[in-house]
N, C-alpha and C. Protein backbone atom coordinates (compact mmCIF):
# COMPACT_ATOMS: atom_id res chain seq x y z
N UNK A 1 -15.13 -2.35 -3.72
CA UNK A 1 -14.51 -3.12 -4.77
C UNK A 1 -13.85 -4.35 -4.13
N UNK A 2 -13.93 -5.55 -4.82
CA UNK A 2 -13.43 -6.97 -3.93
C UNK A 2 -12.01 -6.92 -4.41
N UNK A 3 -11.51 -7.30 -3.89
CA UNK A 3 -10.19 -7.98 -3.42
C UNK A 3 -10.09 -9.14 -4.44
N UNK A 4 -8.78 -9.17 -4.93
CA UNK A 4 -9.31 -10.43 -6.04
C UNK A 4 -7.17 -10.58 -5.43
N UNK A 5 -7.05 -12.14 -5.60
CA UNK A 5 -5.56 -12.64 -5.53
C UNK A 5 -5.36 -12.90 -7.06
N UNK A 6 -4.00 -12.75 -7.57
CA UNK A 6 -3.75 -12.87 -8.47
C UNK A 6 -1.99 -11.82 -8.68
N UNK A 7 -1.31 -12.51 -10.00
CA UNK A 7 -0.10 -12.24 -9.94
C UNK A 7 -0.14 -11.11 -11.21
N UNK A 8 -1.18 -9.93 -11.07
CA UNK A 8 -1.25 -9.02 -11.76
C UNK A 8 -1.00 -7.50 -11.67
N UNK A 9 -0.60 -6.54 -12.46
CA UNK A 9 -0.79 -5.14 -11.89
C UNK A 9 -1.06 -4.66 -13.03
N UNK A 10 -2.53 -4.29 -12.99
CA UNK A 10 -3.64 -3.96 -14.20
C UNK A 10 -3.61 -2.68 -14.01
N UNK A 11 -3.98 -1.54 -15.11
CA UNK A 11 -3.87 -0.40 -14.93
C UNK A 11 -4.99 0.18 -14.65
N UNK A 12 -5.44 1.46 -13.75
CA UNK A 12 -6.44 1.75 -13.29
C UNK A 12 -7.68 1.67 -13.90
N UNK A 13 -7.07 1.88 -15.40
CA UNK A 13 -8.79 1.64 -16.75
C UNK A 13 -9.17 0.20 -16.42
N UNK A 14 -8.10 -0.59 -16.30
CA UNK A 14 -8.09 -2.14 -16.26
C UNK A 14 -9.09 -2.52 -14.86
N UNK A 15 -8.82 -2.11 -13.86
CA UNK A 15 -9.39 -1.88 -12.51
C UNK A 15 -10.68 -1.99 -12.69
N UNK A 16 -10.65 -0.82 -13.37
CA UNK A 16 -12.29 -0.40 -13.20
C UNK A 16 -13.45 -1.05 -14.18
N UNK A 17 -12.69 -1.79 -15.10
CA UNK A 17 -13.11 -2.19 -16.04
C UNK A 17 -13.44 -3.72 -15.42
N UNK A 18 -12.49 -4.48 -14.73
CA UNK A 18 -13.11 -5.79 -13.59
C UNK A 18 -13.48 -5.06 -13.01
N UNK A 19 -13.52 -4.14 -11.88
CA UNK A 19 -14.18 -3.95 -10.43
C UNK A 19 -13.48 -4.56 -9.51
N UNK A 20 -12.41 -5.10 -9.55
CA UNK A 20 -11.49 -5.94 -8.39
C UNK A 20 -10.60 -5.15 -8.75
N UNK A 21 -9.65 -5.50 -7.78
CA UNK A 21 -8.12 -5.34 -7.06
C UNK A 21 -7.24 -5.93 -6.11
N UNK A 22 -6.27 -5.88 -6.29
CA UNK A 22 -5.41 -6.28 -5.15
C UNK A 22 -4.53 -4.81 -4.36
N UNK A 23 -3.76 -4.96 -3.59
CA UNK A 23 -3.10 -3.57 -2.98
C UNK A 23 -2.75 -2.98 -4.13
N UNK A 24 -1.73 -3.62 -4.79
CA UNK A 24 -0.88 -2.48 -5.54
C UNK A 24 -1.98 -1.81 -6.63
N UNK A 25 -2.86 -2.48 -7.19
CA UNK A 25 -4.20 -2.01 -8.18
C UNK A 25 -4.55 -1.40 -7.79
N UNK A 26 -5.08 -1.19 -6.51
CA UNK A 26 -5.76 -0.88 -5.72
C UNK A 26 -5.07 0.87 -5.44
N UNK A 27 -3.42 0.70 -5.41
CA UNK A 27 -2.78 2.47 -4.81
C UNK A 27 -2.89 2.61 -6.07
N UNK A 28 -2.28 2.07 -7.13
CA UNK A 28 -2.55 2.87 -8.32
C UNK A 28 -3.54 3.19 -8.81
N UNK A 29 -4.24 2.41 -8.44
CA UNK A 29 -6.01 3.02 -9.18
C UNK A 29 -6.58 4.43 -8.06
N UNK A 30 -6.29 4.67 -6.71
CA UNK A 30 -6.63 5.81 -6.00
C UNK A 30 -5.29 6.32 -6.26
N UNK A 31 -4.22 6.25 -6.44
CA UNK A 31 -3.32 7.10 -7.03
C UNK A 31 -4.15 8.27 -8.09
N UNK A 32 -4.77 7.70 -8.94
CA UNK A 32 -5.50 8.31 -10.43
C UNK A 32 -6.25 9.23 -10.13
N UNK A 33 -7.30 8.42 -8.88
CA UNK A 33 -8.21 9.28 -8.62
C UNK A 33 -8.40 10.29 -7.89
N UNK A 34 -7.28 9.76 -7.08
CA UNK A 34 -6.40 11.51 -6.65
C UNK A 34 -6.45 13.08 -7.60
N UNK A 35 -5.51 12.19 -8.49
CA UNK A 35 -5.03 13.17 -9.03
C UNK A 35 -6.56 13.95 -10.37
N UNK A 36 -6.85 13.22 -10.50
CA UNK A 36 -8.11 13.76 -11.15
C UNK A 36 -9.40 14.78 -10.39
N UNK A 37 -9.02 14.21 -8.51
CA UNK A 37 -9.24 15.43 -7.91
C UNK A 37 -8.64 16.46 -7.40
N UNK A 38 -7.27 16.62 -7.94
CA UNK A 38 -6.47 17.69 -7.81
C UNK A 38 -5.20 17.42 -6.75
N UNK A 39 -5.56 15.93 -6.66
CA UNK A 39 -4.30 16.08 -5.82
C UNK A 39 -3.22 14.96 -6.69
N UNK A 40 -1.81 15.22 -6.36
CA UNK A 40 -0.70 14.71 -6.68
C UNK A 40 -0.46 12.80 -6.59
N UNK A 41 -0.70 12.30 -7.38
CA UNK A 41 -0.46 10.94 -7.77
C UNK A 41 0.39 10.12 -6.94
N UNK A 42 0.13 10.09 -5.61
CA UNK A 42 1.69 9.51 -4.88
C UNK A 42 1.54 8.23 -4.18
N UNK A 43 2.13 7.36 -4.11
CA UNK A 43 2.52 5.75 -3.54
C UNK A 43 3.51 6.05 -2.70
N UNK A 44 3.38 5.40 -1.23
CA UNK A 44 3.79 4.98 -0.65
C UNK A 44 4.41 3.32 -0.66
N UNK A 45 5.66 2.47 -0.60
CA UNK A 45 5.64 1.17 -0.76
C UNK A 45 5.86 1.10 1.10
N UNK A 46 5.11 0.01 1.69
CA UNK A 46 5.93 -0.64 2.74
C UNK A 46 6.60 -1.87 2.31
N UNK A 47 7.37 -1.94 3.00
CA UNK A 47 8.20 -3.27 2.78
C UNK A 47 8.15 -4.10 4.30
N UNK A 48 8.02 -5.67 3.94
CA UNK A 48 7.93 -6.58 4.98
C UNK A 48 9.21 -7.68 4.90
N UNK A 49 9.19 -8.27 6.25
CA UNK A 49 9.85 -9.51 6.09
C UNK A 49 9.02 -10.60 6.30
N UNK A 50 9.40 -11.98 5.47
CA UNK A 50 8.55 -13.21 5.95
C UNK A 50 6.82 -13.02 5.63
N UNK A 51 6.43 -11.75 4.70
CA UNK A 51 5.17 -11.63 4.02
C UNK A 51 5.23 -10.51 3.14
N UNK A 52 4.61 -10.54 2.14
CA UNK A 52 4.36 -9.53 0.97
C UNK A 52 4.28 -7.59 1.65
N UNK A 53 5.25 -7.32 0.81
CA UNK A 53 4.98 -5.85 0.65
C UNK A 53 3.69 -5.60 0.35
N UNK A 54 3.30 -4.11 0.48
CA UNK A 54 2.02 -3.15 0.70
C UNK A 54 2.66 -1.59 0.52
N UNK A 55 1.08 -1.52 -0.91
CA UNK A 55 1.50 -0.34 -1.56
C UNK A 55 -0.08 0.68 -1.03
N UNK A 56 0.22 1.84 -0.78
CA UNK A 56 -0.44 2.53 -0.48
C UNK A 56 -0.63 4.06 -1.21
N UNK A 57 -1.84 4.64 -1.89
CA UNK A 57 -1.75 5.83 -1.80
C UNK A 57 -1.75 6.95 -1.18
N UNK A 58 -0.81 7.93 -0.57
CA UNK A 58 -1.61 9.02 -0.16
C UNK A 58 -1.77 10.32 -0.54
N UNK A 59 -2.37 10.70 0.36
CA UNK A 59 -2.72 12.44 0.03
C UNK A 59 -2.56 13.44 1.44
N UNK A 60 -2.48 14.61 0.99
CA UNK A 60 -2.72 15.40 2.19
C UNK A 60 -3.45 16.73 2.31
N UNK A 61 -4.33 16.67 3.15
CA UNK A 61 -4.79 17.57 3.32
C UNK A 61 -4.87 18.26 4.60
N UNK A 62 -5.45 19.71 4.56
CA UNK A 62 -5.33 20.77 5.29
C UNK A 62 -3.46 20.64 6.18
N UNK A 63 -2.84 19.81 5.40
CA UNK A 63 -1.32 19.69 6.15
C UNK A 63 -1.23 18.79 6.66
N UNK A 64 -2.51 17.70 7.07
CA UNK A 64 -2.26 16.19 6.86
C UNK A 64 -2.24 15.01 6.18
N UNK A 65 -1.35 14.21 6.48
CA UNK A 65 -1.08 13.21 5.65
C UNK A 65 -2.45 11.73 5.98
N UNK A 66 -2.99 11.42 4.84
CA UNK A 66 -4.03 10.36 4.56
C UNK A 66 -3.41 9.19 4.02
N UNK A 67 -4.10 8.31 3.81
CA UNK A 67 -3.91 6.54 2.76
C UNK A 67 -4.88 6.47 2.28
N UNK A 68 -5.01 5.66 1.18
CA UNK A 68 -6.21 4.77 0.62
C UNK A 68 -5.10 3.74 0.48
N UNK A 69 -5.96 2.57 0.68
CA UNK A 69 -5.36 1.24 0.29
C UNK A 69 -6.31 -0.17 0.42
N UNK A 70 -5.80 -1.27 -0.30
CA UNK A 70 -6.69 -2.05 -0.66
C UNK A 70 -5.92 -3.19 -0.35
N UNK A 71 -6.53 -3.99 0.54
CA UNK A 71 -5.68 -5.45 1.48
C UNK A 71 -6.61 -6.00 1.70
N UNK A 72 -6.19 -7.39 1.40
CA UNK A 72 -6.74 -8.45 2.26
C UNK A 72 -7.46 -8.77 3.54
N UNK A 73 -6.44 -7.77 4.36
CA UNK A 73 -6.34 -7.57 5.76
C UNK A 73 -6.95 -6.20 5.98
N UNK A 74 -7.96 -6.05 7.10
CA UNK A 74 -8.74 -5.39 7.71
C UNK A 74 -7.97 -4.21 7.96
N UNK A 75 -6.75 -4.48 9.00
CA UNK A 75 -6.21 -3.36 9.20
C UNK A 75 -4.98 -2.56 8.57
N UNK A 76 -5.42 -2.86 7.41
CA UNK A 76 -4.44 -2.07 6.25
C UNK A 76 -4.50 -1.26 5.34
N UNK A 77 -6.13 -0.85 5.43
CA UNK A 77 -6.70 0.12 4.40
C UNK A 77 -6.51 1.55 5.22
N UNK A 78 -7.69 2.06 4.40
CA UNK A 78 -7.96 3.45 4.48
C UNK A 78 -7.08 4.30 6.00
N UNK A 79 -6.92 5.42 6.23
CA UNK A 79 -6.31 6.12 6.95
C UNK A 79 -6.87 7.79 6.86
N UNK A 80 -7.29 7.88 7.83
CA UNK A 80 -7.94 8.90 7.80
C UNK A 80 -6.55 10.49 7.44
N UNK A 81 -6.81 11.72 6.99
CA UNK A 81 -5.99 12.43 6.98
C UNK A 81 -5.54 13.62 7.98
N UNK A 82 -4.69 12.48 9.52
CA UNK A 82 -5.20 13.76 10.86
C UNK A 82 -3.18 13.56 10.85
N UNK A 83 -2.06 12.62 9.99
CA UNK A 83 -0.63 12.62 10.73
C UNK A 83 0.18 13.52 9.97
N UNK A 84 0.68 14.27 10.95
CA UNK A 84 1.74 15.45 10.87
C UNK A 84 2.50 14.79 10.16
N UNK A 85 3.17 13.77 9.73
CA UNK A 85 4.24 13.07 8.79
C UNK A 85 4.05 11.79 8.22
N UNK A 86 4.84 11.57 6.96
CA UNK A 86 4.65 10.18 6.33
C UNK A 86 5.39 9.19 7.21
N UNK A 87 6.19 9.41 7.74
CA UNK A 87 6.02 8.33 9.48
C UNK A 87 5.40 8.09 10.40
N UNK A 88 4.90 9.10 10.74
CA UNK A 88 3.48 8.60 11.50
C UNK A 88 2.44 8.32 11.30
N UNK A 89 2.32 8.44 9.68
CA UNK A 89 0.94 7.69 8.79
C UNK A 89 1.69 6.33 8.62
N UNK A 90 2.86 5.98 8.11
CA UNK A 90 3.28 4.41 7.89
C UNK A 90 3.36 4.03 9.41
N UNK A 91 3.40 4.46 10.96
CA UNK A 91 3.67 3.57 11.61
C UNK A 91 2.03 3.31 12.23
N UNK A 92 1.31 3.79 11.81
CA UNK A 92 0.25 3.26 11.94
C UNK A 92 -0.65 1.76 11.43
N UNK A 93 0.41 1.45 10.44
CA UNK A 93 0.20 0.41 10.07
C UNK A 93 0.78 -0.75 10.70
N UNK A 94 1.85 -0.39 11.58
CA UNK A 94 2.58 -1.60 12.39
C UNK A 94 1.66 -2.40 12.76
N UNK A 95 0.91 -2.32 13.42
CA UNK A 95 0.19 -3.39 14.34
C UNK A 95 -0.70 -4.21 13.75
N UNK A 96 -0.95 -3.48 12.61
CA UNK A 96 -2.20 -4.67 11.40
C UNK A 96 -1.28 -4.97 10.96
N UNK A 97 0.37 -4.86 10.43
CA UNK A 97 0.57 -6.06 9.53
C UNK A 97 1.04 -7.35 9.85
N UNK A 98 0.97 -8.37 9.63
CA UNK A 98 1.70 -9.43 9.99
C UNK A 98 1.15 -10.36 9.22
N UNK A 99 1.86 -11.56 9.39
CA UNK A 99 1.26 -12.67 8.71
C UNK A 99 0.76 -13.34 9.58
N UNK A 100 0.45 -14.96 8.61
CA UNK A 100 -0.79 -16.07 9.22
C UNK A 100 0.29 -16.15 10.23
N UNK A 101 1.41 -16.47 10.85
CA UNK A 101 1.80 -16.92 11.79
C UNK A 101 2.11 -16.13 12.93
N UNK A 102 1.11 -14.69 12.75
CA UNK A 102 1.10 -13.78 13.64
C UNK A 102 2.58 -12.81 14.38
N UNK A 103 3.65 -13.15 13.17
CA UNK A 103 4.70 -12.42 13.30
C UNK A 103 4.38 -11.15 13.02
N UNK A 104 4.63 -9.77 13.62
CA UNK A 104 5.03 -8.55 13.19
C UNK A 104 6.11 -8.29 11.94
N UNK A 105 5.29 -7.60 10.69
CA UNK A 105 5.93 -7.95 9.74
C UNK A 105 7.14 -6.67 9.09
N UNK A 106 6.25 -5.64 9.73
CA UNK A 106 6.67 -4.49 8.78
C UNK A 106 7.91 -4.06 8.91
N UNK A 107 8.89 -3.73 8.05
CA UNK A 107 9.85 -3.00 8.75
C UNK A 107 10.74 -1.56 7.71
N UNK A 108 10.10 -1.88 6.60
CA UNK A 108 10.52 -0.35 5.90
C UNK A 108 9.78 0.30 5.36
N UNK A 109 9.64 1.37 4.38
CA UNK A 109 9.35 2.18 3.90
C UNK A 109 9.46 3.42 2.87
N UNK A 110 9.48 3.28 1.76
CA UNK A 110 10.01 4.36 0.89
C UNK A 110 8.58 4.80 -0.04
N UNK A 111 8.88 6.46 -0.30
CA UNK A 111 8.11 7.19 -0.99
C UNK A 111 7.97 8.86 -0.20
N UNK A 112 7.31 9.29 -0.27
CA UNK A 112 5.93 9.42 -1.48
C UNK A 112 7.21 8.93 -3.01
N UNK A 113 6.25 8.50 -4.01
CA UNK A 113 6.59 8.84 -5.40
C UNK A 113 5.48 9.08 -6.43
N UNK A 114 5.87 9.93 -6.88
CA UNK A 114 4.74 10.94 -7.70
C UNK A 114 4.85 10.29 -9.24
N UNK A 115 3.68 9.59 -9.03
CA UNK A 115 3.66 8.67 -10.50
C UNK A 115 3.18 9.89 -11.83
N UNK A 116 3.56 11.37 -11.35
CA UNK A 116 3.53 12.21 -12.41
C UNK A 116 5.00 12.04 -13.54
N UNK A 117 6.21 11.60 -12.48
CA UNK A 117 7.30 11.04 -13.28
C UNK A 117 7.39 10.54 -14.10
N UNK A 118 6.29 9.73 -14.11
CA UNK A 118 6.20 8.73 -15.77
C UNK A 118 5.06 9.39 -16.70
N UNK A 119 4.88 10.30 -16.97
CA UNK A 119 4.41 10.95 -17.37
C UNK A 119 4.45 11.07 -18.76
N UNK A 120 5.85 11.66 -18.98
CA UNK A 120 6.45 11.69 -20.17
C UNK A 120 7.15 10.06 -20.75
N UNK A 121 7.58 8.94 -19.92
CA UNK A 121 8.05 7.61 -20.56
C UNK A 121 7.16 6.84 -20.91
N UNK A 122 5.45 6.96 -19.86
CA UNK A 122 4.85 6.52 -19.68
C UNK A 122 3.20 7.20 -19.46
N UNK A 123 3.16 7.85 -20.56
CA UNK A 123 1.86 9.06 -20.34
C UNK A 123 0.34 8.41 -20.51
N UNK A 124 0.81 7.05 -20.87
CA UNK A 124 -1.23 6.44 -20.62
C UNK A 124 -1.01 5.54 -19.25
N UNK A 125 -0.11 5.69 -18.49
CA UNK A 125 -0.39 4.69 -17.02
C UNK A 125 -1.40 4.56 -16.27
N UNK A 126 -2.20 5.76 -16.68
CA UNK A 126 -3.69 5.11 -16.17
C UNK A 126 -4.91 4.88 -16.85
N UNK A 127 -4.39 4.50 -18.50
CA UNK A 127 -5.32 4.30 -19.22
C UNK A 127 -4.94 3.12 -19.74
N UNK A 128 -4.13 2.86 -19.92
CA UNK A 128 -3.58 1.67 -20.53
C UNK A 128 -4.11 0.44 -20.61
N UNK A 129 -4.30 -0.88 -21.56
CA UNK A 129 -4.96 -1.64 -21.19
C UNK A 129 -4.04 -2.93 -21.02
N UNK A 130 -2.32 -2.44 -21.02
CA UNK A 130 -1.94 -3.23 -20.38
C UNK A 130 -0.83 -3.20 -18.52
N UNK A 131 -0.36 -4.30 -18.44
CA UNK A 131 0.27 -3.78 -17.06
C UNK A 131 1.04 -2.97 -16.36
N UNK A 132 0.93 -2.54 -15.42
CA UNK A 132 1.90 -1.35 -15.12
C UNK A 132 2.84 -2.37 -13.77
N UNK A 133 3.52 -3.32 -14.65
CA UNK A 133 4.57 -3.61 -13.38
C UNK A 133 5.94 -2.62 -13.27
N UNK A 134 6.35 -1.85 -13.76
CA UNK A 134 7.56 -0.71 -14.09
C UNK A 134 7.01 -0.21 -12.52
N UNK A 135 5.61 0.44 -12.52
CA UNK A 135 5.23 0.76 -11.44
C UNK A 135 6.08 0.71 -9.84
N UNK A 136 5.67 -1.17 -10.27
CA UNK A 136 5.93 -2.11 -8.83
C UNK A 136 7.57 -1.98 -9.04
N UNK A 137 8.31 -2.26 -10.03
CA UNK A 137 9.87 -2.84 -10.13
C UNK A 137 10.28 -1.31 -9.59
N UNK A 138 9.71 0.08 -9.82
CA UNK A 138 10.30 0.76 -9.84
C UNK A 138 10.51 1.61 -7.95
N UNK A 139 9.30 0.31 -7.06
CA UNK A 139 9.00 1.02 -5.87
C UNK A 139 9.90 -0.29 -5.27
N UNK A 140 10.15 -1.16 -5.64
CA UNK A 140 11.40 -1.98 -4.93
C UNK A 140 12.80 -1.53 -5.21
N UNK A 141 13.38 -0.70 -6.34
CA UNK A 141 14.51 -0.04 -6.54
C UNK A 141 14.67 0.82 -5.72
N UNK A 142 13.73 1.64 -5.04
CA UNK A 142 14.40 3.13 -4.40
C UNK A 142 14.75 2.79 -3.38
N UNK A 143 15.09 3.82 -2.76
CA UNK A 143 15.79 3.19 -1.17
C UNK A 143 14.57 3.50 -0.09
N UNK A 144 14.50 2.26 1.19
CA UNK A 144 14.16 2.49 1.81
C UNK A 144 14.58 3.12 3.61
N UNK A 145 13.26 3.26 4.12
CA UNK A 145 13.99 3.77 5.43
C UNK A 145 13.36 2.48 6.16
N UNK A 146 14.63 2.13 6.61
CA UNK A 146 14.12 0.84 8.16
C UNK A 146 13.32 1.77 9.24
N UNK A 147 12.36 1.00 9.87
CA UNK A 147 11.70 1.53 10.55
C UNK A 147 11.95 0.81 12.52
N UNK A 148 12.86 -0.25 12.32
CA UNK A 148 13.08 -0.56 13.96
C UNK A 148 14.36 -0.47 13.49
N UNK A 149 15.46 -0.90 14.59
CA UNK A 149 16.51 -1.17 15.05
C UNK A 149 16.46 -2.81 15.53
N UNK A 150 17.60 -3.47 15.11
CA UNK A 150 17.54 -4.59 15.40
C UNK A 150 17.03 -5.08 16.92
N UNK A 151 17.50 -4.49 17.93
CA UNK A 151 17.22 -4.90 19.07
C UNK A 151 15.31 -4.61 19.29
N UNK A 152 14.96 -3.76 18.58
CA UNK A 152 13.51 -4.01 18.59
C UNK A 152 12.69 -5.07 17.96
N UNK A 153 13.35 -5.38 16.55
CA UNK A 153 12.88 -6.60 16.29
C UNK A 153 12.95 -7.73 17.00
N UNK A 154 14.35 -7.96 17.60
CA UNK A 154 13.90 -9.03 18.46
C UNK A 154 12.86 -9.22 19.56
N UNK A 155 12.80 -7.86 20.24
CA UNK A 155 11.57 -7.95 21.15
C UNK A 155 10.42 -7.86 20.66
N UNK A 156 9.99 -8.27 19.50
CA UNK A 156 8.63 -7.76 19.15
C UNK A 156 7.40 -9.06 19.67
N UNK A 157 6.50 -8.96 19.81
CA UNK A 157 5.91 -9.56 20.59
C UNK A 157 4.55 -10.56 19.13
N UNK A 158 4.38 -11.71 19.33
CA UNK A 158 3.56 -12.15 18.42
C UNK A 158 2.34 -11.49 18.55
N UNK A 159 1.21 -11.75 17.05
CA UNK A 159 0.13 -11.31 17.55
C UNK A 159 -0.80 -11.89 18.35
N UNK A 160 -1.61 -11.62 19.26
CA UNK A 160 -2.23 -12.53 19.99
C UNK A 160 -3.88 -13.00 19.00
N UNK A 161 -4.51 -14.50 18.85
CA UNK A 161 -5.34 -14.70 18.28
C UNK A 161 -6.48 -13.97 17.81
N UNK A 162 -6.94 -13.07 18.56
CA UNK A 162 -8.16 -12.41 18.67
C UNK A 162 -7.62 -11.11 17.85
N UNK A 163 -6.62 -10.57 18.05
CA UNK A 163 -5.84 -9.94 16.32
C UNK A 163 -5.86 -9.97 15.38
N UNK A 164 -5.70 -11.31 15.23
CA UNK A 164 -5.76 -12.48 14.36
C UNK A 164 -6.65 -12.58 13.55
N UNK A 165 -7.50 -13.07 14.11
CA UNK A 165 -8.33 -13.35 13.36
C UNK A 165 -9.46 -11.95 13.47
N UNK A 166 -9.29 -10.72 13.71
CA UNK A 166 -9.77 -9.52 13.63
C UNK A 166 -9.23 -8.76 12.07
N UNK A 167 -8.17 -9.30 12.37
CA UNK A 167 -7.23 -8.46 10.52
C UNK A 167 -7.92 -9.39 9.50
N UNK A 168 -8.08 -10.45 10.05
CA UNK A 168 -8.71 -11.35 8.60
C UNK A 168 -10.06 -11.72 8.26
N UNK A 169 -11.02 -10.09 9.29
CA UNK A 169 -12.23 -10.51 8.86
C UNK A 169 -12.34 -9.74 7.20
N UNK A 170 -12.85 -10.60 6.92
CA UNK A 170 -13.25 -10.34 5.19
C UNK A 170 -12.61 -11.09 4.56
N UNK A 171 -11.23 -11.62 5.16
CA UNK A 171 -10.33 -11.72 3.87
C UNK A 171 -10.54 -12.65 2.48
N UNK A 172 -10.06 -12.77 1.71
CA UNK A 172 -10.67 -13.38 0.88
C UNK A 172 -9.56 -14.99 0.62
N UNK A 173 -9.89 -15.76 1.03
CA UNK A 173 -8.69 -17.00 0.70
C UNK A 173 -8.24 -17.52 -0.74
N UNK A 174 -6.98 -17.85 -0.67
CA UNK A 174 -6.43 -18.37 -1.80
C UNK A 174 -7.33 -19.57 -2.53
């Protein structure tokens, strides 16, 4: 499914109904399809500085934790299901995220949240044919966990070119 930019969060019927996505379309729409295969509806949000947050679904099996996710960037999708914890599935993402200016971006993290919650306020969220930003407003309200300590951020090291331009094969430009 392509990658489409845009200032939308369409609901998974909506998804499937273009065939595009962006991240957050993208966890909520494998959010759905999770759960339609028996597993629990859950988002992960990361949070960045100096570039856009990244929403992720996961799942777990045999007692490990997985992703699906849908980015721009190469190294921000899928995640296979082999990490003993939802920290060591989010810090796997450290090193793909960053922006064009090759800063290291990532630095928090909150979830799982089990979009079974809206269930009852919100019981067509994945049929709906209109937006599910409550979704998004509701994964920037919770609290997150920082993931460095200041003195690590400062040492963090840029990305080097060949990184670079490795995260942004495919990407799709503005």
């Amino acid at each position: 499914m392509p990658y489409h930019l845009a200032g939308t969060a369409w609901s998974p019927r909506r998804v499937l109904r273009e065939r595009t996505a962006h991240c957050l379309e993208g966890a909520v729409f494998a959010a759905a399809a999770l759960r339609v295969l028996g597993f629990p509806p859950l988002l992960l949000d990361l949070e960045a500085v100096q570039d856009t947050d990244h929403v992720v679904a996961v799942f777990r099996s045999r007692g490990h934790w997985g992703a699906i996710a849908k980015s721009n960037f190469s190294g921000l999708r899928y995640r296979e299901p082999v990490h003993r914890s939802l920290r060591e599935l989010v810090m796997t993402y450290f090193d793909g995220y960053f922006n064009l200016r090759g800063e290291r971006t990532l630095r928090a993290w909150a979830g799982p949240v089990n979009l079974a919650r809206f269930d009852r306020s919100r019981p067509d969220w994945m049929t709906t044919e209109g937006d599910v930003w409550w979704i998004a407003e509701h994964l920037l309200e919770i609290p997150h966990t920082r993931l460095l300590r200041p003195a690590m951020v400062r040492a963090l090291s840029r990305v080097d070119r060949r990184a670079l331009a490795a995260g942004r094969v495919g990407q799709r430009e503005h």
